[in-house]
PDB file of N, CA and C in Angstrom:
ATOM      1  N   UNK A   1     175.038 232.735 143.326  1.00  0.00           N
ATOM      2  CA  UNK A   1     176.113 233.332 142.524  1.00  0.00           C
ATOM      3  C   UNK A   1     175.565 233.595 141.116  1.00  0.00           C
ATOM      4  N   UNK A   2     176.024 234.644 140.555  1.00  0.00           N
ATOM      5  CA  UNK A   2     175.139 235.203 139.215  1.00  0.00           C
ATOM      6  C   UNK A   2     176.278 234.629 137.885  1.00  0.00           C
ATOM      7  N   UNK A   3     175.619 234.665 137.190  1.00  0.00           N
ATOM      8  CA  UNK A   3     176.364 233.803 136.068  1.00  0.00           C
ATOM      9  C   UNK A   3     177.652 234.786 135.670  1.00  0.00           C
ATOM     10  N   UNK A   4     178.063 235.823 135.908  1.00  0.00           N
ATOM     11  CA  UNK A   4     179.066 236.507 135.612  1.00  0.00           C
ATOM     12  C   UNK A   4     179.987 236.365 136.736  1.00  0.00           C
ATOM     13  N   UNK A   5     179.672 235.942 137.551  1.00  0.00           N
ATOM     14  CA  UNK A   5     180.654 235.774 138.745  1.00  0.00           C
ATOM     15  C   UNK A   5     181.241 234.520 138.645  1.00  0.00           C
ATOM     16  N   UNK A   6     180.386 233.792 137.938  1.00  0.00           N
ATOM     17  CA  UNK A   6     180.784 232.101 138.085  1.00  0.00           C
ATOM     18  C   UNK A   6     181.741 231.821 136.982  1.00  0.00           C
ATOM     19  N   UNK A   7     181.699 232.885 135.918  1.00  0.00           N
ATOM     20  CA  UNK A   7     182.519 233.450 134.871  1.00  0.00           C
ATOM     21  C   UNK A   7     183.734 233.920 135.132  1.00  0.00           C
ATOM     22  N   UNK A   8     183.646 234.545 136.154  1.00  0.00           N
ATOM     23  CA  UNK A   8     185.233 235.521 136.302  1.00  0.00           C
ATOM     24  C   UNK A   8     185.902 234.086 137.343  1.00  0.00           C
ATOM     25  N   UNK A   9     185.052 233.416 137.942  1.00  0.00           N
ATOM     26  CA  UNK A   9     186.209 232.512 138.962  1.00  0.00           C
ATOM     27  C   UNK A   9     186.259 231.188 138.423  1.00  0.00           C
ATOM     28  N   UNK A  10     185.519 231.067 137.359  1.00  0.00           N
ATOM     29  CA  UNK A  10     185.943 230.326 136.107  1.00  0.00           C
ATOM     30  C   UNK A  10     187.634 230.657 136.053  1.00  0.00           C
ATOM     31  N   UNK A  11     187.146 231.626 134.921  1.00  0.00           N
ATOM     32  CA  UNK A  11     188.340 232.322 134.835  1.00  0.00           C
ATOM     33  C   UNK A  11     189.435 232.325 135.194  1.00  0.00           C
ATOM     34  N   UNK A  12     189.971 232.278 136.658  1.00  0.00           N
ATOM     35  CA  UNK A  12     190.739 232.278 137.867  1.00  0.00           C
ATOM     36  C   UNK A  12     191.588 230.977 137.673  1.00  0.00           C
ATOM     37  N   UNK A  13     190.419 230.142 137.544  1.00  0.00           N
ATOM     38  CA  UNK A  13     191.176 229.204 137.546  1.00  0.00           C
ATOM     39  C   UNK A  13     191.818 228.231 136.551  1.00  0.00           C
ATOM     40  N   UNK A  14     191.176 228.826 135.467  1.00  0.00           N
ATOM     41  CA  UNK A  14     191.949 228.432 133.898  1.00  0.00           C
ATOM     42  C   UNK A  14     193.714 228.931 133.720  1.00  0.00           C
ATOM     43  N   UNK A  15     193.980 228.387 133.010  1.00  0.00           N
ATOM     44  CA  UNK A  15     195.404 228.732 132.860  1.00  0.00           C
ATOM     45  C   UNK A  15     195.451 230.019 132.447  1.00  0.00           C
ATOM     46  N   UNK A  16     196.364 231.269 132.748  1.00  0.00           N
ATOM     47  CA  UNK A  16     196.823 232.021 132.282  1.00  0.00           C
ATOM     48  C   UNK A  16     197.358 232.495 130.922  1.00  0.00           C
ATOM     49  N   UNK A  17     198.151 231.608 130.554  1.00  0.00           N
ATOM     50  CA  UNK A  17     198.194 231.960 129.023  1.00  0.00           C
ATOM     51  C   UNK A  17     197.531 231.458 127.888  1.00  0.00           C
ATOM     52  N   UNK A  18     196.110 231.375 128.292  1.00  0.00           N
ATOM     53  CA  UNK A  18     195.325 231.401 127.574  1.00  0.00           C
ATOM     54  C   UNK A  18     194.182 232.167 127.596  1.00  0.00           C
ATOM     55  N   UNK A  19     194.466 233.051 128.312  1.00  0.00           N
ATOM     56  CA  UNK A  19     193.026 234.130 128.487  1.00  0.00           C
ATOM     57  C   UNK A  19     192.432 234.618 127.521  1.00  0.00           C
ATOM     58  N   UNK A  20     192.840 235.014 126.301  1.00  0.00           N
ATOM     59  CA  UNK A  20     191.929 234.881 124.894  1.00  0.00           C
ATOM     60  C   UNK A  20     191.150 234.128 124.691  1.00  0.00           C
ATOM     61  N   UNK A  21     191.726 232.808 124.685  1.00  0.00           N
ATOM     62  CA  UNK A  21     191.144 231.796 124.028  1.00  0.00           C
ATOM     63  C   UNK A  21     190.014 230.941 125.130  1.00  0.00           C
ATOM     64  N   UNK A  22     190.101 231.691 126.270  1.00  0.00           N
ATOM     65  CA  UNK A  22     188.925 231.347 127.047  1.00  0.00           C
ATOM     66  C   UNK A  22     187.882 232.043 126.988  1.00  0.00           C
ATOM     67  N   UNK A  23     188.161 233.689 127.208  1.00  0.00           N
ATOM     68  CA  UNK A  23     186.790 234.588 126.977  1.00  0.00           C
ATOM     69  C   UNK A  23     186.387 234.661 125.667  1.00  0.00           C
ATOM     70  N   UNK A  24     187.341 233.843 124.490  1.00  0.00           N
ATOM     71  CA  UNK A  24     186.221 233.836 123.418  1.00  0.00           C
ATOM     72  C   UNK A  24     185.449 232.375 123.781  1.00  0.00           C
ATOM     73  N   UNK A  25     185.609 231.925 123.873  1.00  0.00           N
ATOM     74  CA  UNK A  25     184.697 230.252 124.578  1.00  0.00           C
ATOM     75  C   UNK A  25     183.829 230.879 125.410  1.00  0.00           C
ATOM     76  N   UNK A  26     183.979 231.577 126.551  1.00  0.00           N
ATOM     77  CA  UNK A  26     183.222 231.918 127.230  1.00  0.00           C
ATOM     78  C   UNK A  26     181.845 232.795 126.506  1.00  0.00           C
ATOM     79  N   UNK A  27     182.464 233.730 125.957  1.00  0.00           N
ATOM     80  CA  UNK A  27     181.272 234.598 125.354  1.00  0.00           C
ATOM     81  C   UNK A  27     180.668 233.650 124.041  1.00  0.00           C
ATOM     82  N   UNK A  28     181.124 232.859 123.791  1.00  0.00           N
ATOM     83  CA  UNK A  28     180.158 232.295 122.586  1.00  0.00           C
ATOM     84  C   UNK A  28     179.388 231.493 123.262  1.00  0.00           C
ATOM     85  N   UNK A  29     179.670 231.363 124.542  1.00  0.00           N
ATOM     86  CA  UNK A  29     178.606 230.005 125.070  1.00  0.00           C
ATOM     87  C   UNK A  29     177.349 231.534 125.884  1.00  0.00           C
ATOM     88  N   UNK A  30     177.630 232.319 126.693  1.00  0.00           N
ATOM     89  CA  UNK A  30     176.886 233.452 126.929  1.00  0.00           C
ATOM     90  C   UNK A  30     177.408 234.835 126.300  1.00  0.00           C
ATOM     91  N   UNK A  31     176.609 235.069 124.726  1.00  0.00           N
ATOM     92  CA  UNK A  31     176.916 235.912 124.237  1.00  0.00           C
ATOM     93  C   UNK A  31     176.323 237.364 125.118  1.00  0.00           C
ATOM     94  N   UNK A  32     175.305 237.185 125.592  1.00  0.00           N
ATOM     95  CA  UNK A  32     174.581 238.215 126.389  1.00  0.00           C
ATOM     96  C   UNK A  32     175.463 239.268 127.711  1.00  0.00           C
ATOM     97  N   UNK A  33     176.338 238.191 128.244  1.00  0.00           N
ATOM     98  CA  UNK A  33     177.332 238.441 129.345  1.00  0.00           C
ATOM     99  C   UNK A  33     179.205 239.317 128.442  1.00  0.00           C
ATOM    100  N   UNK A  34     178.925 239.162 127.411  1.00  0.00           N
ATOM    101  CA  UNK A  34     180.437 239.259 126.982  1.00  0.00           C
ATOM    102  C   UNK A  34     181.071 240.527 126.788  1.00  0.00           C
ATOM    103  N   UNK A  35     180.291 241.528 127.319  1.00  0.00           N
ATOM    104  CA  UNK A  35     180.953 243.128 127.709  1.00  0.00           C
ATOM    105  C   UNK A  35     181.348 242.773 129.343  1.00  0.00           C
ATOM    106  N   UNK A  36     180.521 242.420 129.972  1.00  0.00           N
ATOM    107  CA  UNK A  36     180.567 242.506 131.211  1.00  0.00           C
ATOM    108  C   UNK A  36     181.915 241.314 131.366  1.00  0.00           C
ATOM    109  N   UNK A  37     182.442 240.388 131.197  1.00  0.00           N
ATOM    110  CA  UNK A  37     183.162 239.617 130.981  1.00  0.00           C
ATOM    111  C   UNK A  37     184.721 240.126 130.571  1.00  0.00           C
ATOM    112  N   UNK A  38     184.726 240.636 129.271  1.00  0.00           N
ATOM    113  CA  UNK A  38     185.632 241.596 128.848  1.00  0.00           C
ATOM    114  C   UNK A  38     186.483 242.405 129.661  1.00  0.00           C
ATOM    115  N   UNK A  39     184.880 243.337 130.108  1.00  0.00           N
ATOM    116  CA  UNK A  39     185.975 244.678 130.892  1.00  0.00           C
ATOM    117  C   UNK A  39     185.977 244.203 132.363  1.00  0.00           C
ATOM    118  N   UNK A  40     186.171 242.765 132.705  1.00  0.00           N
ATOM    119  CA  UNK A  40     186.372 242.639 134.231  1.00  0.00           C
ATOM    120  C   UNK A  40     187.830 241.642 133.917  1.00  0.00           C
ATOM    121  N   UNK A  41     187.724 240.884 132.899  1.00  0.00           N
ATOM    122  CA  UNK A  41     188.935 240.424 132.498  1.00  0.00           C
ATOM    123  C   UNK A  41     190.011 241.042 131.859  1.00  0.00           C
ATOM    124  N   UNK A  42     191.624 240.973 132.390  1.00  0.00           N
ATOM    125  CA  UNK A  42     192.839 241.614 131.242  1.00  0.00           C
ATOM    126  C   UNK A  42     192.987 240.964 130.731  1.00  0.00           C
ATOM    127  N   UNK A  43     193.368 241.578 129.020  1.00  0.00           N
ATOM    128  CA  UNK A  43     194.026 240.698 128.338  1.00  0.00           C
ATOM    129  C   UNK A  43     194.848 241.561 127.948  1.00  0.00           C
ATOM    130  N   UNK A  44     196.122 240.298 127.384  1.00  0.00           N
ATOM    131  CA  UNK A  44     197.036 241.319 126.912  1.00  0.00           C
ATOM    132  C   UNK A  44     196.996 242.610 125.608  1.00  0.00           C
ATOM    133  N   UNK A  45     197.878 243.247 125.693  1.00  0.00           N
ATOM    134  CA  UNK A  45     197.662 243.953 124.548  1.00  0.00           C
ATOM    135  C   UNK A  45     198.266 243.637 122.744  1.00  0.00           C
ATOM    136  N   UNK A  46     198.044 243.829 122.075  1.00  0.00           N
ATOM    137  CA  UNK A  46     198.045 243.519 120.822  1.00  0.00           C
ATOM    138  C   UNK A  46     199.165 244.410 120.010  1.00  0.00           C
ATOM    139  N   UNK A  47     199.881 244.383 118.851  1.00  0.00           N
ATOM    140  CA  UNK A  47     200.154 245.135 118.330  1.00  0.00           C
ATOM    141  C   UNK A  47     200.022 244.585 117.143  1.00  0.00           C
ATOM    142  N   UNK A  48     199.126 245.566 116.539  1.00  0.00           N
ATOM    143  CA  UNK A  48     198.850 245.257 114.629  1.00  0.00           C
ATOM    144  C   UNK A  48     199.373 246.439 113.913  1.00  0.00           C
ATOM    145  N   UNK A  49     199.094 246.847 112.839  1.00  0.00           N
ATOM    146  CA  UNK A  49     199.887 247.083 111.513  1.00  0.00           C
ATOM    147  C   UNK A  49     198.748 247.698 110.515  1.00  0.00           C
ATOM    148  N   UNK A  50     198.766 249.055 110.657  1.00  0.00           N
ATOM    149  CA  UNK A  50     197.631 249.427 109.746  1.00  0.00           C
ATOM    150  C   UNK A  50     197.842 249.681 108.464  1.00  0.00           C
ATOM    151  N   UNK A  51     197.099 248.601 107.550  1.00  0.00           N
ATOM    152  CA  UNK A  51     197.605 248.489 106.467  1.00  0.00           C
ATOM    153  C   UNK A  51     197.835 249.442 105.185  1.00  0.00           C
ATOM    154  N   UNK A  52     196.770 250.542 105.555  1.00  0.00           N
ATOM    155  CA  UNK A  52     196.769 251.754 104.537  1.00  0.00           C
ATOM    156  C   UNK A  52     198.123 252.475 104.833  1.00  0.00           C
ATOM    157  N   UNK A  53     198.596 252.655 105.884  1.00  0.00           N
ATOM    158  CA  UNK A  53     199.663 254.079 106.504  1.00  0.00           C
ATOM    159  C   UNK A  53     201.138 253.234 106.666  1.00  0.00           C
ATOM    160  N   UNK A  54     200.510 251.824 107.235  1.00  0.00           N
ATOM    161  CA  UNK A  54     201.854 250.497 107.892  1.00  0.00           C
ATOM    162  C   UNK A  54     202.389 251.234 109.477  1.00  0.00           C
ATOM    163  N   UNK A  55     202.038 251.958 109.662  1.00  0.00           N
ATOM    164  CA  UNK A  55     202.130 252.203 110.912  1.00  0.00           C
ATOM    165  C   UNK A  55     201.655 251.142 112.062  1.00  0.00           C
ATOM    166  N   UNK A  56     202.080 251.450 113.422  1.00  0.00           N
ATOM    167  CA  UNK A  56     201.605 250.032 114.597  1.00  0.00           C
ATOM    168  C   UNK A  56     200.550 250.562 114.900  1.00  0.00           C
ATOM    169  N   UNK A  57     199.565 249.997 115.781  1.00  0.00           N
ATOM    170  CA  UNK A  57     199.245 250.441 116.654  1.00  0.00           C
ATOM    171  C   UNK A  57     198.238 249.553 117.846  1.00  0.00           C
ATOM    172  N   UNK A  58     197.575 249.966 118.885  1.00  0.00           N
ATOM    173  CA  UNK A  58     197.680 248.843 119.551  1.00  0.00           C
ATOM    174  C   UNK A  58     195.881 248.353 119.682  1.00  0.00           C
ATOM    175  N   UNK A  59     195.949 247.268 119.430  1.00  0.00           N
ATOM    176  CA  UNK A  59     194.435 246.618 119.430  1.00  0.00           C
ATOM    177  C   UNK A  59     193.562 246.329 120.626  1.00  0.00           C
ATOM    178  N   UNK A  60     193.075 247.160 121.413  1.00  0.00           N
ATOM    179  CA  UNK A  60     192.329 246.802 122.612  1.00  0.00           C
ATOM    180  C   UNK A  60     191.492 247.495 122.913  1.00  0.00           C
ATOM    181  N   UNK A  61     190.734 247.275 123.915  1.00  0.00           N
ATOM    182  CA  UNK A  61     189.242 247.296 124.030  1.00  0.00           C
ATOM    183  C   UNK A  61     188.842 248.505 124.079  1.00  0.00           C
ATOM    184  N   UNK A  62     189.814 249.521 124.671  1.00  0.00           N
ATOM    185  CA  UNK A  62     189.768 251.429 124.387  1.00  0.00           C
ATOM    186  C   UNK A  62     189.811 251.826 122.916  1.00  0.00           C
ATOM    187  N   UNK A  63     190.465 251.322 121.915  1.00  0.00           N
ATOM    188  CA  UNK A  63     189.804 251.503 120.407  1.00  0.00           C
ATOM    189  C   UNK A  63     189.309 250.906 119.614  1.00  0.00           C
ATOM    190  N   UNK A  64     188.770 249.613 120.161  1.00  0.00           N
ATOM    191  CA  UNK A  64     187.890 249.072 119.337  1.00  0.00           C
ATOM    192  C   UNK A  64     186.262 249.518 118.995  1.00  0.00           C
ATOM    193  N   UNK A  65     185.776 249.342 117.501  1.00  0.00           N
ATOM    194  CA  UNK A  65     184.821 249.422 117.185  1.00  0.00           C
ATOM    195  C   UNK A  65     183.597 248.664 116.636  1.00  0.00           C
ATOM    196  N   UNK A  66     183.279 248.306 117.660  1.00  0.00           N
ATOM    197  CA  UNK A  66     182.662 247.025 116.698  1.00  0.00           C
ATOM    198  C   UNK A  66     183.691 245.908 116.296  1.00  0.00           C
ATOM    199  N   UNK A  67     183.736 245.426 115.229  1.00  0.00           N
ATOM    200  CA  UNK A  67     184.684 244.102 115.301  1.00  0.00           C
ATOM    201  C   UNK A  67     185.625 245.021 114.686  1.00  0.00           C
ATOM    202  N   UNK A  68     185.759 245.875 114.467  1.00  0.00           N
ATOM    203  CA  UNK A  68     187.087 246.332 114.124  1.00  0.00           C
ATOM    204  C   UNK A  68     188.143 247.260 115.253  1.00  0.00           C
ATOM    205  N   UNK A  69     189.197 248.060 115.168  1.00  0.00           N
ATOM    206  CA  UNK A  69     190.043 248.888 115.828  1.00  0.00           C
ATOM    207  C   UNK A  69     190.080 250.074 115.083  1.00  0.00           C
ATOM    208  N   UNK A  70     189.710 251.800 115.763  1.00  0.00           N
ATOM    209  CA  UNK A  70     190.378 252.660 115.310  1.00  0.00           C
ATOM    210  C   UNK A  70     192.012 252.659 115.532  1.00  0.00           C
ATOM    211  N   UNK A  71     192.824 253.272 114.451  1.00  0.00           N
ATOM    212  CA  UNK A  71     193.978 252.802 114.747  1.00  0.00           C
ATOM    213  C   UNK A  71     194.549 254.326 115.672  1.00  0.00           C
ATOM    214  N   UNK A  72     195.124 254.130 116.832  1.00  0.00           N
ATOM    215  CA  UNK A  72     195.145 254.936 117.731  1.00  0.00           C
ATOM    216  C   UNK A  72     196.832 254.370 117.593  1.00  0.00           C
ATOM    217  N   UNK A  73     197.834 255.167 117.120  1.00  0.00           N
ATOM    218  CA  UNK A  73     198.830 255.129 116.830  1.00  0.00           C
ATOM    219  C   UNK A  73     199.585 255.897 118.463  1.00  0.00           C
ATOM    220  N   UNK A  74     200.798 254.467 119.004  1.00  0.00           N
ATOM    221  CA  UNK A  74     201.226 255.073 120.536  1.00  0.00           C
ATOM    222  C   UNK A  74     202.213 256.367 120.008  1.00  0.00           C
ATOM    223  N   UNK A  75     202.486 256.847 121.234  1.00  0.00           N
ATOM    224  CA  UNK A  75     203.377 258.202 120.647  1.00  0.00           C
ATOM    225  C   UNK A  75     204.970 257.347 120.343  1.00  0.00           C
ATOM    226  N   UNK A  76     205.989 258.252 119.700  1.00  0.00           N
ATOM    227  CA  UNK A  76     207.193 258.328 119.283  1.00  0.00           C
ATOM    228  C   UNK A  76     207.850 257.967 120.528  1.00  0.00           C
ATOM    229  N   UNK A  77     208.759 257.114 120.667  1.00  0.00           N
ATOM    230  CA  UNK A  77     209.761 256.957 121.964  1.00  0.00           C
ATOM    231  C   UNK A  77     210.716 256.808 121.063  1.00  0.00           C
ATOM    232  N   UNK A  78     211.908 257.161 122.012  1.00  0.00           N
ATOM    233  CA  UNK A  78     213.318 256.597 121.429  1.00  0.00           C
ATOM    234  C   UNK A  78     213.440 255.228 121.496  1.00  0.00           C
ATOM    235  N   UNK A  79     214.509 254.397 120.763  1.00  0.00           N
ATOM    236  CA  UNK A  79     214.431 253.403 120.662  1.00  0.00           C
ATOM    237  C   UNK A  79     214.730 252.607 122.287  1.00  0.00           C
ATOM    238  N   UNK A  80     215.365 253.022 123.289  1.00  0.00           N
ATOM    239  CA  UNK A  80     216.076 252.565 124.500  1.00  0.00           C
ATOM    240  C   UNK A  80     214.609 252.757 125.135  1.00  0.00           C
ATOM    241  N   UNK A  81     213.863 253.848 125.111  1.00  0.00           N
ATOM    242  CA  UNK A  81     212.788 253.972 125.943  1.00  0.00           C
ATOM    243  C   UNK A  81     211.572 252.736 125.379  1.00  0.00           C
ATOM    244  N   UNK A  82     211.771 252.672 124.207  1.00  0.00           N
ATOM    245  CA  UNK A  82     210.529 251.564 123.597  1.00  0.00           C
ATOM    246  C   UNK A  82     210.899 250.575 123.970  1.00  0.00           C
ATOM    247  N   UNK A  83     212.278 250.104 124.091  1.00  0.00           N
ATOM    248  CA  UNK A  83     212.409 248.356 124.583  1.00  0.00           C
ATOM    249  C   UNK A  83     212.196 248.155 126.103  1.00  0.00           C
ATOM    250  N   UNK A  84     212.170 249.456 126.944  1.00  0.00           N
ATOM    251  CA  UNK A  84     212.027 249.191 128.444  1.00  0.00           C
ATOM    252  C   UNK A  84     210.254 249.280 128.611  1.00  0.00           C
ATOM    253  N   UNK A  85     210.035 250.208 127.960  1.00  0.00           N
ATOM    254  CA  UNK A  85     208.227 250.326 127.866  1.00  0.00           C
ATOM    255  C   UNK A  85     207.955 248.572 127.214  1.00  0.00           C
ATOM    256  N   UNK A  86     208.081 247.751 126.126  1.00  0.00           N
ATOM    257  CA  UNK A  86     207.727 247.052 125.438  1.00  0.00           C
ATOM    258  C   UNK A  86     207.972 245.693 126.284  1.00  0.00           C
ATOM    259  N   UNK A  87     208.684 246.197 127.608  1.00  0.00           N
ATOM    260  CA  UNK A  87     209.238 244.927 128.605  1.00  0.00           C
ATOM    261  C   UNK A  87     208.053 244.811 129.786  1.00  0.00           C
ATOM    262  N   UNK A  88     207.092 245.874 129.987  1.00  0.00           N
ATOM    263  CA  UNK A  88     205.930 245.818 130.673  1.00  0.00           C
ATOM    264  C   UNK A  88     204.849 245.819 129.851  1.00  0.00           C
ATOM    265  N   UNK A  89     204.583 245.880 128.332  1.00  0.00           N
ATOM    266  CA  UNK A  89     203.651 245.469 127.896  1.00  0.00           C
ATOM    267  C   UNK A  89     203.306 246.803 126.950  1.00  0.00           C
ATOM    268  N   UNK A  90     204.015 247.757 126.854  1.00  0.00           N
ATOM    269  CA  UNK A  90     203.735 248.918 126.097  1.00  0.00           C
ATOM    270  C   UNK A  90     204.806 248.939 124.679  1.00  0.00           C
ATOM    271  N   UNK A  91     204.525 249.266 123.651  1.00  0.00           N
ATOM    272  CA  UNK A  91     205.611 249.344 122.360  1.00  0.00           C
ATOM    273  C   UNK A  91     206.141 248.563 121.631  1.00  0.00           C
ATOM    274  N   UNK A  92     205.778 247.170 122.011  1.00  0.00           N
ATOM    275  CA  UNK A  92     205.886 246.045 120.993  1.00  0.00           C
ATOM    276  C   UNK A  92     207.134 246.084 120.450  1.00  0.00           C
ATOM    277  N   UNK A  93     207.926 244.974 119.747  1.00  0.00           N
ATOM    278  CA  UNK A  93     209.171 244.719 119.302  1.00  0.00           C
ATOM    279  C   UNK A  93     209.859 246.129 118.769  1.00  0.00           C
ATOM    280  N   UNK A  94     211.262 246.292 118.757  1.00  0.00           N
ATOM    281  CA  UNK A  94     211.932 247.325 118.665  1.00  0.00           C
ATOM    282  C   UNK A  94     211.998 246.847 116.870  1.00  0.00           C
TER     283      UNK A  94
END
């Protein structure tokens, strides 16, 4: 078994709501493995606050740059459509 496999069923069997706070443990112990790690693991999505504009937008691994996030602002919903989107994980607090 290759050390990324032994990683993901690691994984498996750690608690769930902590999946952050495992693949950062994980990748600091094999920094070499921690793309491959990443994009085989979900994590949830983020919503931050860009501080120049104050606009949302959402922090994950499709706009990140380096240690930072381009801020990739989600589109406009009405407010009824953002709390049903924000109930599967899209649009963050109304």
């Amino acid at each position: 078994m290759d050390i990324v496999s032994s990683m993901l069923d690691l994984m498996r069997r750690l608690p769930p709501t902590k999946i952050e706070e495992n693949v950062d443990a994980l990748t600091q112990i094999s920094p070499d493995y921690a793309d491959d790690l990443s994009g085989n693991v979900d994590q949830p999505l983020k919503l931050r606050v860009d501080r120049a504009t104050g606009k949302e937008y959402l922090a994950c691994v499709y706009n990140q740059d380096g240690e930072s996030y381009r801020c990739v602002t989600p589109p406009s919903l009405p407010a009824g459509l953002r709390r049903r989107c924000g109930s599967v994980g899209w649009g963050g607090p109304v």
